[in-house]
PDB file of N, CA and C in Angstrom:
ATOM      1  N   UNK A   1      53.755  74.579  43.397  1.00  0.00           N
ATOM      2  CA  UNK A   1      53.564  75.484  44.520  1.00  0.00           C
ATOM      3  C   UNK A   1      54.660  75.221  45.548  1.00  0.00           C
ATOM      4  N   UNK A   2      55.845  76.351  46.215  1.00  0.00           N
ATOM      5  CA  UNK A   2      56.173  76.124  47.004  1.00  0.00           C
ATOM      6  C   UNK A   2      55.780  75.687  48.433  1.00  0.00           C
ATOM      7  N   UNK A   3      56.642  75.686  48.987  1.00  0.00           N
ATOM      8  CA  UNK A   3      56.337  75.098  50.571  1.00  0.00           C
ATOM      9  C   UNK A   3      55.950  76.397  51.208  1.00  0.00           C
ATOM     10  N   UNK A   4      56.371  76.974  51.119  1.00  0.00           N
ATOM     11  CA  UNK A   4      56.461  78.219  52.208  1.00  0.00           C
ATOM     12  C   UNK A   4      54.999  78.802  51.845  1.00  0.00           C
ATOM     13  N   UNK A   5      54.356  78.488  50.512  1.00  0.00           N
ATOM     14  CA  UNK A   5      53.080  79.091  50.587  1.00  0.00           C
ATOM     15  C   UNK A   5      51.732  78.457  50.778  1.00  0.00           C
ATOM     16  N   UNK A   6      52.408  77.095  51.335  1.00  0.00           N
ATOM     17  CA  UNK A   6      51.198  76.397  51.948  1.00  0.00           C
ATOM     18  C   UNK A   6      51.311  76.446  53.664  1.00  0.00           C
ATOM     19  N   UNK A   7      52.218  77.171  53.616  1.00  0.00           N
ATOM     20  CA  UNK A   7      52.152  77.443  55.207  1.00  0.00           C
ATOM     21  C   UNK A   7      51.548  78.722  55.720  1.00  0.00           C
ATOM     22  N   UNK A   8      51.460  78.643  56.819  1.00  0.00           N
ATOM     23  CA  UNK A   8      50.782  80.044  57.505  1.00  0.00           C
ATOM     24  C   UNK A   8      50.752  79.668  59.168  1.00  0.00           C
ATOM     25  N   UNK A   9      50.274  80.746  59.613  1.00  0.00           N
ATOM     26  CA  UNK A   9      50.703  80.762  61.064  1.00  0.00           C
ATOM     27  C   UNK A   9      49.949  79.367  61.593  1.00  0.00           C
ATOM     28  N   UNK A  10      48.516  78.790  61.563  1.00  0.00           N
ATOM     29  CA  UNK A  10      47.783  78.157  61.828  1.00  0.00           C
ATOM     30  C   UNK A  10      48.463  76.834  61.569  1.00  0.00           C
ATOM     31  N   UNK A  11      48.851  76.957  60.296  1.00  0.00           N
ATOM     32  CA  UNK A  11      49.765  75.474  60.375  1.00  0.00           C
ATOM     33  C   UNK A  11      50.578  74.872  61.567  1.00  0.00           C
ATOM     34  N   UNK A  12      51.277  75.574  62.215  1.00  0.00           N
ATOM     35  CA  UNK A  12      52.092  75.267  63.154  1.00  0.00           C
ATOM     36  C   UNK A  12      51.584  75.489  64.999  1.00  0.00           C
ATOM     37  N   UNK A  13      52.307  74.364  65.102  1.00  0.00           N
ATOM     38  CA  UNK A  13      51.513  74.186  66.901  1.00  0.00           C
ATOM     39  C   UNK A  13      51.392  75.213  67.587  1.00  0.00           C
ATOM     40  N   UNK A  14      51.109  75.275  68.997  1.00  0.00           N
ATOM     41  CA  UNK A  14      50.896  76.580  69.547  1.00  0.00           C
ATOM     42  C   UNK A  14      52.024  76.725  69.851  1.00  0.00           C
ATOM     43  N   UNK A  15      52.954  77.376  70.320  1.00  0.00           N
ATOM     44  CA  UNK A  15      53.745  77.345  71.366  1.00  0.00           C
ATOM     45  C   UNK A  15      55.437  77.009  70.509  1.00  0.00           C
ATOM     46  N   UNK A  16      55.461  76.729  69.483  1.00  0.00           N
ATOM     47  CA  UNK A  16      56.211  76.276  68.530  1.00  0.00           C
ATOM     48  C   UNK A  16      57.483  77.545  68.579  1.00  0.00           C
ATOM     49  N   UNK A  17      58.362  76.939  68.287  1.00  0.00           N
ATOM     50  CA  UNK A  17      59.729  77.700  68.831  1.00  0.00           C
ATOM     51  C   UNK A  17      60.105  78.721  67.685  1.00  0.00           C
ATOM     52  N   UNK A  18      60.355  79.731  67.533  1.00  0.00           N
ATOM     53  CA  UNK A  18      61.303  80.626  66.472  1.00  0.00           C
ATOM     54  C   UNK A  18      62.386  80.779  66.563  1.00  0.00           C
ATOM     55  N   UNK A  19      63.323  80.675  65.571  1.00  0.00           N
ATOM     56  CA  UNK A  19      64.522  81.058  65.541  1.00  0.00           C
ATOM     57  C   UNK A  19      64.639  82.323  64.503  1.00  0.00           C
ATOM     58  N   UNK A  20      65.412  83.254  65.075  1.00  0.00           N
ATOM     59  CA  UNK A  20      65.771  84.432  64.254  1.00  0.00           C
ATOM     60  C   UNK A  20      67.187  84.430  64.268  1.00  0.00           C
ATOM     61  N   UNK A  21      67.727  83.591  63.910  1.00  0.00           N
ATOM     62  CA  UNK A  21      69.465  83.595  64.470  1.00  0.00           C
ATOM     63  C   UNK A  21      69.894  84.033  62.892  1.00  0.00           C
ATOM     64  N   UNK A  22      69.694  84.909  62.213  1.00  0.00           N
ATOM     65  CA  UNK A  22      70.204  85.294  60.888  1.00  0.00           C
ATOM     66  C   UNK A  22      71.762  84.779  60.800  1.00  0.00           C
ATOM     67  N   UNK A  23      72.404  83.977  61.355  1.00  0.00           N
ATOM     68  CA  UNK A  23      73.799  83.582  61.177  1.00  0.00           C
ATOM     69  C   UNK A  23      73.874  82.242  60.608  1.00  0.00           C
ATOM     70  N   UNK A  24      72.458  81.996  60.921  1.00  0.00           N
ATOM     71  CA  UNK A  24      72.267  80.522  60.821  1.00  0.00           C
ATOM     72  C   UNK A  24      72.814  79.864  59.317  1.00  0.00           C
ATOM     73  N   UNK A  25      73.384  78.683  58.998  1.00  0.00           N
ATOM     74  CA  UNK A  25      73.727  78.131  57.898  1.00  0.00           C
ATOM     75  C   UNK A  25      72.671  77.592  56.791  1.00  0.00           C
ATOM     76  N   UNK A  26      71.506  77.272  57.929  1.00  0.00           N
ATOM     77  CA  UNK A  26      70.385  75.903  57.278  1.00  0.00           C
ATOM     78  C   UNK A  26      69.000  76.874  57.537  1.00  0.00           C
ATOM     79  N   UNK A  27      69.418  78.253  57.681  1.00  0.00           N
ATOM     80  CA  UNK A  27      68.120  78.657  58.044  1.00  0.00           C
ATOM     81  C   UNK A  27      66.898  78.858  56.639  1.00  0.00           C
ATOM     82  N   UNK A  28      67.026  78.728  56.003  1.00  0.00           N
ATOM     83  CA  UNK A  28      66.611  78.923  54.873  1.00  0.00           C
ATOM     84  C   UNK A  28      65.546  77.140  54.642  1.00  0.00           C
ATOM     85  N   UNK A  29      66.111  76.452  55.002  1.00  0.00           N
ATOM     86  CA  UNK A  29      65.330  74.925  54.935  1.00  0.00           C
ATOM     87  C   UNK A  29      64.594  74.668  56.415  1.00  0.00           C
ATOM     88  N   UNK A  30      64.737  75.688  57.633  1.00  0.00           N
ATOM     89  CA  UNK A  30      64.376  75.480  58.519  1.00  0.00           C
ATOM     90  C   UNK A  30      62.943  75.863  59.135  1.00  0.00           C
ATOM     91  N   UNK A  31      61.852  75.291  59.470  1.00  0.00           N
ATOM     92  CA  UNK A  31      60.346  75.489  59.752  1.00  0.00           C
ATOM     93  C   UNK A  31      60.462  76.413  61.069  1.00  0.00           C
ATOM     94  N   UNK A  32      61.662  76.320  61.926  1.00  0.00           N
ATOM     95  CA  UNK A  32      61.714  77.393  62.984  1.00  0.00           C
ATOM     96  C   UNK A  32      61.954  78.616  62.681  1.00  0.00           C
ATOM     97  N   UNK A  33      62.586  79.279  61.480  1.00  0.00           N
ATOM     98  CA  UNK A  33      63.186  79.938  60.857  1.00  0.00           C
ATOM     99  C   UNK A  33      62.014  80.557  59.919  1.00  0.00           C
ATOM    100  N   UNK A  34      61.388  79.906  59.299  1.00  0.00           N
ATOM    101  CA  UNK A  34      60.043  80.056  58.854  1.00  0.00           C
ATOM    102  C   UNK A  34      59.088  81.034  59.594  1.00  0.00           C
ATOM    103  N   UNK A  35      58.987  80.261  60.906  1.00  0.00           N
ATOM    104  CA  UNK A  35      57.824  80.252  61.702  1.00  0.00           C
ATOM    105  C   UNK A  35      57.927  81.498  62.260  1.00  0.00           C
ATOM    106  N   UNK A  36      59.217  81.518  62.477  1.00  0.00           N
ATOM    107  CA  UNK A  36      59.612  83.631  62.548  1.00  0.00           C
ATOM    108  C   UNK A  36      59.269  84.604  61.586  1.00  0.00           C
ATOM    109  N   UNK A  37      59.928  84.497  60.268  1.00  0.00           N
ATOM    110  CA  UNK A  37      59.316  85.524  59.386  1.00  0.00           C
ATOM    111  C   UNK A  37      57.277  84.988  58.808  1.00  0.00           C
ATOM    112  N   UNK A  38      56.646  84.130  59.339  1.00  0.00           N
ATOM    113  CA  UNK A  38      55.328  84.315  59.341  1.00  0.00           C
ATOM    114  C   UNK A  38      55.257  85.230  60.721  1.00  0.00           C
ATOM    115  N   UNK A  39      55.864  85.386  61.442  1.00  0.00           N
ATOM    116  CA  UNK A  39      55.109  86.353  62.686  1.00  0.00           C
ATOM    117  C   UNK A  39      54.936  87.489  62.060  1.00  0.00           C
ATOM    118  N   UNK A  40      53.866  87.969  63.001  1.00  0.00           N
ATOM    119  CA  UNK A  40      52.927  89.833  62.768  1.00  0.00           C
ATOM    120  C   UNK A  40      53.900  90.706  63.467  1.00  0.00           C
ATOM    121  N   UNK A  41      54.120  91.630  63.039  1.00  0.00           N
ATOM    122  CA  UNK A  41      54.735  92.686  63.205  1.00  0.00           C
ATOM    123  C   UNK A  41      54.328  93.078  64.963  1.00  0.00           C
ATOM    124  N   UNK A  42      53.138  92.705  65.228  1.00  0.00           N
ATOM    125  CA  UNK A  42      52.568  93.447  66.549  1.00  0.00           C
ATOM    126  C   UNK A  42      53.113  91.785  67.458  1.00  0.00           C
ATOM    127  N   UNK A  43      53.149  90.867  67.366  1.00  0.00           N
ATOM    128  CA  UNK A  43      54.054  89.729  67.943  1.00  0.00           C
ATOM    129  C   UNK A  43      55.517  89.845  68.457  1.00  0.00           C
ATOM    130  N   UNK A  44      55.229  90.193  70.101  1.00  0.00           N
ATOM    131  CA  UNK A  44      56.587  91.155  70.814  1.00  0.00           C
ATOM    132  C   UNK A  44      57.638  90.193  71.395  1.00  0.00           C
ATOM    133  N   UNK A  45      56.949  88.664  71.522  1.00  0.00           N
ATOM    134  CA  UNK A  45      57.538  87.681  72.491  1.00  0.00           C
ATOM    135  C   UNK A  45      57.184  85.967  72.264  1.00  0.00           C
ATOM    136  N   UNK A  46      57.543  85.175  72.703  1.00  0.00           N
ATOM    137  CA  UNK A  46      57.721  83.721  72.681  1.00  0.00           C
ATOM    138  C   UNK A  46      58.401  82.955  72.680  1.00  0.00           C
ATOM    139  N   UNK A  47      58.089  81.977  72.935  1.00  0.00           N
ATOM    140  CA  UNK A  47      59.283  80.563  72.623  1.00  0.00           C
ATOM    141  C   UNK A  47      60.384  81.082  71.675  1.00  0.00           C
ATOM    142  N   UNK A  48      61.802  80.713  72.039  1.00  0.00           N
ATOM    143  CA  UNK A  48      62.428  80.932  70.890  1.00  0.00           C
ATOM    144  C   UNK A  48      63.776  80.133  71.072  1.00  0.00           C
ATOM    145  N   UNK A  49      64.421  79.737  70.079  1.00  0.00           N
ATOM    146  CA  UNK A  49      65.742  79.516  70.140  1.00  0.00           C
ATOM    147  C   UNK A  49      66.830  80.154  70.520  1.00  0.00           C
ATOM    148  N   UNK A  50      67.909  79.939  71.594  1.00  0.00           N
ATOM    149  CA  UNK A  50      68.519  80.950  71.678  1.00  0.00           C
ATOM    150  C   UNK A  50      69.931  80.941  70.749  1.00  0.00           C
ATOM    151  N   UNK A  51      70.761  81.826  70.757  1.00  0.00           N
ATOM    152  CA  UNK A  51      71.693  81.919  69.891  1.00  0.00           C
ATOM    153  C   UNK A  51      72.774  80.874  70.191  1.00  0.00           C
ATOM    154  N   UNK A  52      72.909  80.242  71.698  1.00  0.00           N
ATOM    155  CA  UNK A  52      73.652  79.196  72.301  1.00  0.00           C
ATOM    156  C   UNK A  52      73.352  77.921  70.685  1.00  0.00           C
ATOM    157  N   UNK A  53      72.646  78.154  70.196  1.00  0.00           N
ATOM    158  CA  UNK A  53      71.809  76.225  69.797  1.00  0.00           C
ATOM    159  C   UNK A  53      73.010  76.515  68.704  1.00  0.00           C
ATOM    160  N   UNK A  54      73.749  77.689  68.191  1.00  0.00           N
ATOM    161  CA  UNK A  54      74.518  77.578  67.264  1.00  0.00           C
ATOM    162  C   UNK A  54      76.767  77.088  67.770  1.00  0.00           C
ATOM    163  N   UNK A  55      76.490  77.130  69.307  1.00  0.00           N
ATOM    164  CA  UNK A  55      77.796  77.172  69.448  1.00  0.00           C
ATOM    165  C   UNK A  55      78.009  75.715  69.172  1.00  0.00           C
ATOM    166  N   UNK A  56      79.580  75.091  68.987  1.00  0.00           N
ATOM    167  CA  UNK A  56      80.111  74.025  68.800  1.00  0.00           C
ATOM    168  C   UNK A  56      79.962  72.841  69.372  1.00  0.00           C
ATOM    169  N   UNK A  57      79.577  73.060  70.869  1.00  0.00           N
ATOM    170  CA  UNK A  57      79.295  71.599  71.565  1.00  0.00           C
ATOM    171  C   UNK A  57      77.495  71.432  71.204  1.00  0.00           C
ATOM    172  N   UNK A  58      76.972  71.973  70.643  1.00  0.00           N
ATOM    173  CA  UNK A  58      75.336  72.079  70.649  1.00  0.00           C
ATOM    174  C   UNK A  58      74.752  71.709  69.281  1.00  0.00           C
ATOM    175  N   UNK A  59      75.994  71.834  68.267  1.00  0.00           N
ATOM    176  CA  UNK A  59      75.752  70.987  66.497  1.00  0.00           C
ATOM    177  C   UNK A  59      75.728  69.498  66.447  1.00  0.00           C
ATOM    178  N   UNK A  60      74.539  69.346  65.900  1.00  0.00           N
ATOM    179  CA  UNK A  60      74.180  67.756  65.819  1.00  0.00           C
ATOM    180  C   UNK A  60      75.009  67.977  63.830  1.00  0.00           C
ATOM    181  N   UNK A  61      75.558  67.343  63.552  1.00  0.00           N
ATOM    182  CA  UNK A  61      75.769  67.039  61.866  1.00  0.00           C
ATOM    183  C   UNK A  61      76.035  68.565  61.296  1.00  0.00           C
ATOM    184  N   UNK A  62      76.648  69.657  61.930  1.00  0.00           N
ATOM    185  CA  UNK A  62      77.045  71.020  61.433  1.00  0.00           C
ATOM    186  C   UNK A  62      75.251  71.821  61.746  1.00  0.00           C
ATOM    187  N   UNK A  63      74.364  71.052  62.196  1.00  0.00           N
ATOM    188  CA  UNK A  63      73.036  72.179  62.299  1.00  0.00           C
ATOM    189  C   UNK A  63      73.028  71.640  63.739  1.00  0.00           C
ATOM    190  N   UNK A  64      72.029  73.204  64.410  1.00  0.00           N
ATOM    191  CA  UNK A  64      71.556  72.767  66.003  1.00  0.00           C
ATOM    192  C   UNK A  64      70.951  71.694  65.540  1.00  0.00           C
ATOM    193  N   UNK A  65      70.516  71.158  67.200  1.00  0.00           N
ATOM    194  CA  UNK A  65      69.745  69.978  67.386  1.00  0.00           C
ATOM    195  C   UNK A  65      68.274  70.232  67.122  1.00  0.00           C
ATOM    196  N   UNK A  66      67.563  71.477  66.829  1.00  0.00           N
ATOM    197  CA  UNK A  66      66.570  71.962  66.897  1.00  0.00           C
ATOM    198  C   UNK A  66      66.067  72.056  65.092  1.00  0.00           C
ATOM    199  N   UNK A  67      66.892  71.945  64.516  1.00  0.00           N
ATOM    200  CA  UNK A  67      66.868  72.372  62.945  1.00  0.00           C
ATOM    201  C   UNK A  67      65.747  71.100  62.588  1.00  0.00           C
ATOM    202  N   UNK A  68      64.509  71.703  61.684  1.00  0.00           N
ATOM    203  CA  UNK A  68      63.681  70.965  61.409  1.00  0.00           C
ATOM    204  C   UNK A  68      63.343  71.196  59.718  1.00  0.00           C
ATOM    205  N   UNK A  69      63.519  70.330  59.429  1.00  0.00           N
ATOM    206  CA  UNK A  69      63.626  70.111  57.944  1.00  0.00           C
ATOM    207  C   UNK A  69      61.968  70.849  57.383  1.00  0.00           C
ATOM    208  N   UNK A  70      62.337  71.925  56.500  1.00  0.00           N
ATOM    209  CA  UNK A  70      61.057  71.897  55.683  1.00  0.00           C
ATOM    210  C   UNK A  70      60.703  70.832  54.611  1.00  0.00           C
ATOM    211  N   UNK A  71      60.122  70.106  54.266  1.00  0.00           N
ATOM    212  CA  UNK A  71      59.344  69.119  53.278  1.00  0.00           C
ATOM    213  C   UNK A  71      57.987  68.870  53.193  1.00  0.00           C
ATOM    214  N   UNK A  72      57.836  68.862  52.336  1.00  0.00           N
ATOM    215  CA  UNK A  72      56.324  68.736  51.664  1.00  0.00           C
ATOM    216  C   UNK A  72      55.965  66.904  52.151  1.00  0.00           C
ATOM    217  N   UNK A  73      55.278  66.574  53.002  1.00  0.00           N
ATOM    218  CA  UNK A  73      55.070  65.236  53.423  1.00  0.00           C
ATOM    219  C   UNK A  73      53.457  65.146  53.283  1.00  0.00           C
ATOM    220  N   UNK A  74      52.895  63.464  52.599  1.00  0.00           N
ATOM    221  CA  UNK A  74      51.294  62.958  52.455  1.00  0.00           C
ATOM    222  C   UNK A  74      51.176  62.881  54.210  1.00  0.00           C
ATOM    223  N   UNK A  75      49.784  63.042  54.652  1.00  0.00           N
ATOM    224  CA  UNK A  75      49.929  62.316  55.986  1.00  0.00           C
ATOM    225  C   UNK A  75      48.199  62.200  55.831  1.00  0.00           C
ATOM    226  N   UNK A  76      48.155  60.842  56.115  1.00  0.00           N
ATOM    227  CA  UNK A  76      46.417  60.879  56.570  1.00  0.00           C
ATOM    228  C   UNK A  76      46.154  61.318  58.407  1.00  0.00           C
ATOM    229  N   UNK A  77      45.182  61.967  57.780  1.00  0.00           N
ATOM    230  CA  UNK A  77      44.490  63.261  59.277  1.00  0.00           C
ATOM    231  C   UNK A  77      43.289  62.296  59.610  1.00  0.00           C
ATOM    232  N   UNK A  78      43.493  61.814  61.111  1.00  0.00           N
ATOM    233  CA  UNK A  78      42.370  61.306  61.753  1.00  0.00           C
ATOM    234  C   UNK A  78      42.383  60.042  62.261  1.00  0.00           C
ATOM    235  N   UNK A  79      42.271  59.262  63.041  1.00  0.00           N
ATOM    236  CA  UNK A  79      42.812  58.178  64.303  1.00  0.00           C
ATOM    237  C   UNK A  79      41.951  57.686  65.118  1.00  0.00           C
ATOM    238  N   UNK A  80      40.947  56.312  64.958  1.00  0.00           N
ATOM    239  CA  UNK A  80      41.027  55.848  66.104  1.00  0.00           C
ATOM    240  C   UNK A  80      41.019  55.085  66.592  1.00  0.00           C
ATOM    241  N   UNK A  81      40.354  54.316  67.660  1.00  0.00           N
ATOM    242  CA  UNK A  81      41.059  53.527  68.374  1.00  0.00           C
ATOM    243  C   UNK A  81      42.497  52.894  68.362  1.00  0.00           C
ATOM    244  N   UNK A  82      43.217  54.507  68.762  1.00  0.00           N
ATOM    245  CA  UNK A  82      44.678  54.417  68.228  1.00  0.00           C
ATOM    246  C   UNK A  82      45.784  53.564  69.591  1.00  0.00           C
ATOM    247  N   UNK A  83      44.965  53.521  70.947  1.00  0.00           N
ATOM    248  CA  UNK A  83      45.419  52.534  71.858  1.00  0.00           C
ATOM    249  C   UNK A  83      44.830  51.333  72.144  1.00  0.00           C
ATOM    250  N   UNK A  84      43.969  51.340  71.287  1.00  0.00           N
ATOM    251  CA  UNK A  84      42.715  49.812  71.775  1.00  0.00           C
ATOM    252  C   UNK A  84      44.229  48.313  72.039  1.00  0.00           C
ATOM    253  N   UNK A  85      45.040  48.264  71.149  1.00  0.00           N
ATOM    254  CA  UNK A  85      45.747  46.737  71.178  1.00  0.00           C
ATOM    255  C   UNK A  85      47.373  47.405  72.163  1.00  0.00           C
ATOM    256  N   UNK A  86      47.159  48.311  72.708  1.00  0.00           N
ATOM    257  CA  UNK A  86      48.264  48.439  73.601  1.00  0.00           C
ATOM    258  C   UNK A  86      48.069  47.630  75.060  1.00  0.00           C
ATOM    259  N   UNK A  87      48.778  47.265  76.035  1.00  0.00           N
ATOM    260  CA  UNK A  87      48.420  46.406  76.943  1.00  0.00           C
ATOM    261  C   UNK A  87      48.548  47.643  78.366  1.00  0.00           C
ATOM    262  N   UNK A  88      47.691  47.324  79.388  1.00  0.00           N
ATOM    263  CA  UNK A  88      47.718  48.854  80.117  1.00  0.00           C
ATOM    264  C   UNK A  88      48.624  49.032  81.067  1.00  0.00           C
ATOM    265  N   UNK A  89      49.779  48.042  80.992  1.00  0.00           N
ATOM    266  CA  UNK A  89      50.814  48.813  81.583  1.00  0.00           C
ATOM    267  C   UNK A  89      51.716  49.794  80.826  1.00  0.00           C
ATOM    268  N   UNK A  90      51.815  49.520  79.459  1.00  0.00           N
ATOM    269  CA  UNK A  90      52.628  50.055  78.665  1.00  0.00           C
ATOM    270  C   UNK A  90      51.813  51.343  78.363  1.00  0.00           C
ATOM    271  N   UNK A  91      50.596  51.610  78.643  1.00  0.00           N
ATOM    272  CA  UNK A  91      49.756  52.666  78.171  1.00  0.00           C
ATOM    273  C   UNK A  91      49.736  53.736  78.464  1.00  0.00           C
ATOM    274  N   UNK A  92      50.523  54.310  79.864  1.00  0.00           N
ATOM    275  CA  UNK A  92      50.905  55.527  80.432  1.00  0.00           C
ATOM    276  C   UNK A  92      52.034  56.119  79.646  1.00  0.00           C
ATOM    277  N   UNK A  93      53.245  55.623  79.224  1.00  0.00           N
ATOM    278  CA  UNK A  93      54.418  55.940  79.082  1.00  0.00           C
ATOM    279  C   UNK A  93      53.817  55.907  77.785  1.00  0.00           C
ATOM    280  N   UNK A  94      53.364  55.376  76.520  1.00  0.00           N
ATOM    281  CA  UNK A  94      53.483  55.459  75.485  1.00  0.00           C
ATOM    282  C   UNK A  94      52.218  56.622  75.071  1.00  0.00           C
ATOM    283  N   UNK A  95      51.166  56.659  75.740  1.00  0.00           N
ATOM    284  CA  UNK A  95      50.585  58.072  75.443  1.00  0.00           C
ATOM    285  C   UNK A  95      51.235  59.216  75.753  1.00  0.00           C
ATOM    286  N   UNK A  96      52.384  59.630  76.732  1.00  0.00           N
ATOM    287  CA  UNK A  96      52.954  60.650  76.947  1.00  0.00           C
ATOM    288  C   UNK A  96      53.790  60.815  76.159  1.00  0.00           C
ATOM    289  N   UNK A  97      54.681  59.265  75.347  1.00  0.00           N
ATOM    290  CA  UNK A  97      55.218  59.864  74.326  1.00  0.00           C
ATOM    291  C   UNK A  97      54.591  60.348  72.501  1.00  0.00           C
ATOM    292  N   UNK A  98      53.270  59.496  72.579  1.00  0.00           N
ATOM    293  CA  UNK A  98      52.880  60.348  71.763  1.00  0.00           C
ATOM    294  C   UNK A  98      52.300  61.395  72.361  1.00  0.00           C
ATOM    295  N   UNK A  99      51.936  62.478  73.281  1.00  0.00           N
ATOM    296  CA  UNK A  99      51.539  63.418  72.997  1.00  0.00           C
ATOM    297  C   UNK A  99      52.676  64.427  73.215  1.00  0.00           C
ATOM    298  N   UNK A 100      53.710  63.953  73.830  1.00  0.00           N
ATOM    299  CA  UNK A 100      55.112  65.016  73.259  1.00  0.00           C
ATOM    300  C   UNK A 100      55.114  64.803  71.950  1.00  0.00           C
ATOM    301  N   UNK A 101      55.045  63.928  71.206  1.00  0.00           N
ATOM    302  CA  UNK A 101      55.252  63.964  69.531  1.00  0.00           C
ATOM    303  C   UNK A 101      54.302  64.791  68.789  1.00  0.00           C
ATOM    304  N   UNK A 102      53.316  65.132  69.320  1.00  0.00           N
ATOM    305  CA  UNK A 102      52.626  65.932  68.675  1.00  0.00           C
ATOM    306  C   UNK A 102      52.938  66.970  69.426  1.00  0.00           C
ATOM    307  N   UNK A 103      53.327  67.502  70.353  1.00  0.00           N
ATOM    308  CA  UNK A 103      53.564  68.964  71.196  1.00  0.00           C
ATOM    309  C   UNK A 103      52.434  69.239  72.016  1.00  0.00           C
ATOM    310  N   UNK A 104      51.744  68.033  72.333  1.00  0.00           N
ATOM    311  CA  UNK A 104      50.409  68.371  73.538  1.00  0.00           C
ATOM    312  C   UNK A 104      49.410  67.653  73.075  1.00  0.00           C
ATOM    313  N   UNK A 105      48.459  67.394  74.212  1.00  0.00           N
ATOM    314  CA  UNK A 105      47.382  66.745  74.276  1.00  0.00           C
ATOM    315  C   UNK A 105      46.239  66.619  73.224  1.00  0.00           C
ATOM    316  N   UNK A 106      46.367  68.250  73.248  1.00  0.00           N
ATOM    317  CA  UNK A 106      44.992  69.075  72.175  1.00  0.00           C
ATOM    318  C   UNK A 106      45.851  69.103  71.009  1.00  0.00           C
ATOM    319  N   UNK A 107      46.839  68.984  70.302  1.00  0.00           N
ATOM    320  CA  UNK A 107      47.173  68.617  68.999  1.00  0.00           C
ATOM    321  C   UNK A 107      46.620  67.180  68.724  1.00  0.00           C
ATOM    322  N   UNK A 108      47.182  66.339  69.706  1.00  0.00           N
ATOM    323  CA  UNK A 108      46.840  64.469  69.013  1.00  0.00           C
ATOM    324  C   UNK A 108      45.481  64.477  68.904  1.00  0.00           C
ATOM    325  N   UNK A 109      44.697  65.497  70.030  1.00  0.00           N
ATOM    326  CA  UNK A 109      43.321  65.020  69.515  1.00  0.00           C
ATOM    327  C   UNK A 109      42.633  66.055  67.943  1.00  0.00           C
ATOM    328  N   UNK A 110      43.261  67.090  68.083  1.00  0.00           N
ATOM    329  CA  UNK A 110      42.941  67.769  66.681  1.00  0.00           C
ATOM    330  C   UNK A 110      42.930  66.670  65.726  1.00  0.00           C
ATOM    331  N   UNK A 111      44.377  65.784  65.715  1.00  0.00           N
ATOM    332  CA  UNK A 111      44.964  65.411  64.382  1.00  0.00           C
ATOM    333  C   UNK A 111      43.914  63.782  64.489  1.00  0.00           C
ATOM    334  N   UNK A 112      43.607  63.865  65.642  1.00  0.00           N
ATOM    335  CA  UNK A 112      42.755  62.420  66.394  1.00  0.00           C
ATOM    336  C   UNK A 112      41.715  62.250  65.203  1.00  0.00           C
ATOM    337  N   UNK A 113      41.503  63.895  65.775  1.00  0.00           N
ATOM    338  CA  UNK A 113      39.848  64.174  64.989  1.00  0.00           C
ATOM    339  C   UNK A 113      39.490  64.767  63.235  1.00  0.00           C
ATOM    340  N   UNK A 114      40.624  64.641  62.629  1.00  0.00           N
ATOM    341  CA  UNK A 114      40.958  65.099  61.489  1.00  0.00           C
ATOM    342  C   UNK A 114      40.767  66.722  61.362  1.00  0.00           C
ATOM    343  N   UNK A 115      41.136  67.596  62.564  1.00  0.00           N
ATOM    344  CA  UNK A 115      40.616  69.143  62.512  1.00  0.00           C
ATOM    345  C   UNK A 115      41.873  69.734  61.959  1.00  0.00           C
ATOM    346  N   UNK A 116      41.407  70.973  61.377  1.00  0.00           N
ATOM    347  CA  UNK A 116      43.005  71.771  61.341  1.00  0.00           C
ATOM    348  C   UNK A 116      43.051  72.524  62.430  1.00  0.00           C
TER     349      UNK A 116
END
């Protein structure tokens, strides 16, 4: 089974960026790129990449900095006492960076809680 058909709109966070830059080199391996042709036809607006992420000072390794690898990855769903052995000064800064890693609050606890 490919990748692309275990995906669907629900898979991906809220708010999650599209790229439609049809010029693109890597768009074809890209989940932003993806995440565009899953949109509905009646879907007028959103987050998106702009066409800048392709000029020369903005290529990380010949792709934007934004290019996100499609791959099929195991991950166990569900977490907890995922700060119990952190010490509480370090505990502000390192929950904010995990919940940028997940793209928000209500994702870490979805994935907290094993939900889709």
């Amino acid at each position: 089974m490919e990748i692309n058909e275990l995906l669907s709109l629900d898979t991906f966070p809220k708010r999650y960026e599209a790229c439609f830059l049809e010029n693109c080199a890597v768009k074809e391996d890209c989940l932003h790129h993806l995440y565009f042709k899953l949109q509905p036809a009646s879907n007028t607006w959103g987050d998106a990449i702009f066409s800048s992420a392709l000029m020369l000072e903005n290529l990380v390794d010949g792709r934007d900095r934004m290019f996100h690898a499609k791959r099929l990855v195991t991950c166990y769903a569900g977490f907890t006492h995922f700060f119990d052995e952190v010490r509480r000064k370090d505990l502000p800064s390192l929950r904010n960076g995990i919940y940028s890693y997940f793209r928000g609050r209500g994702n870490f606890y979805r994935y907290g809680n094993a939900e889709s």
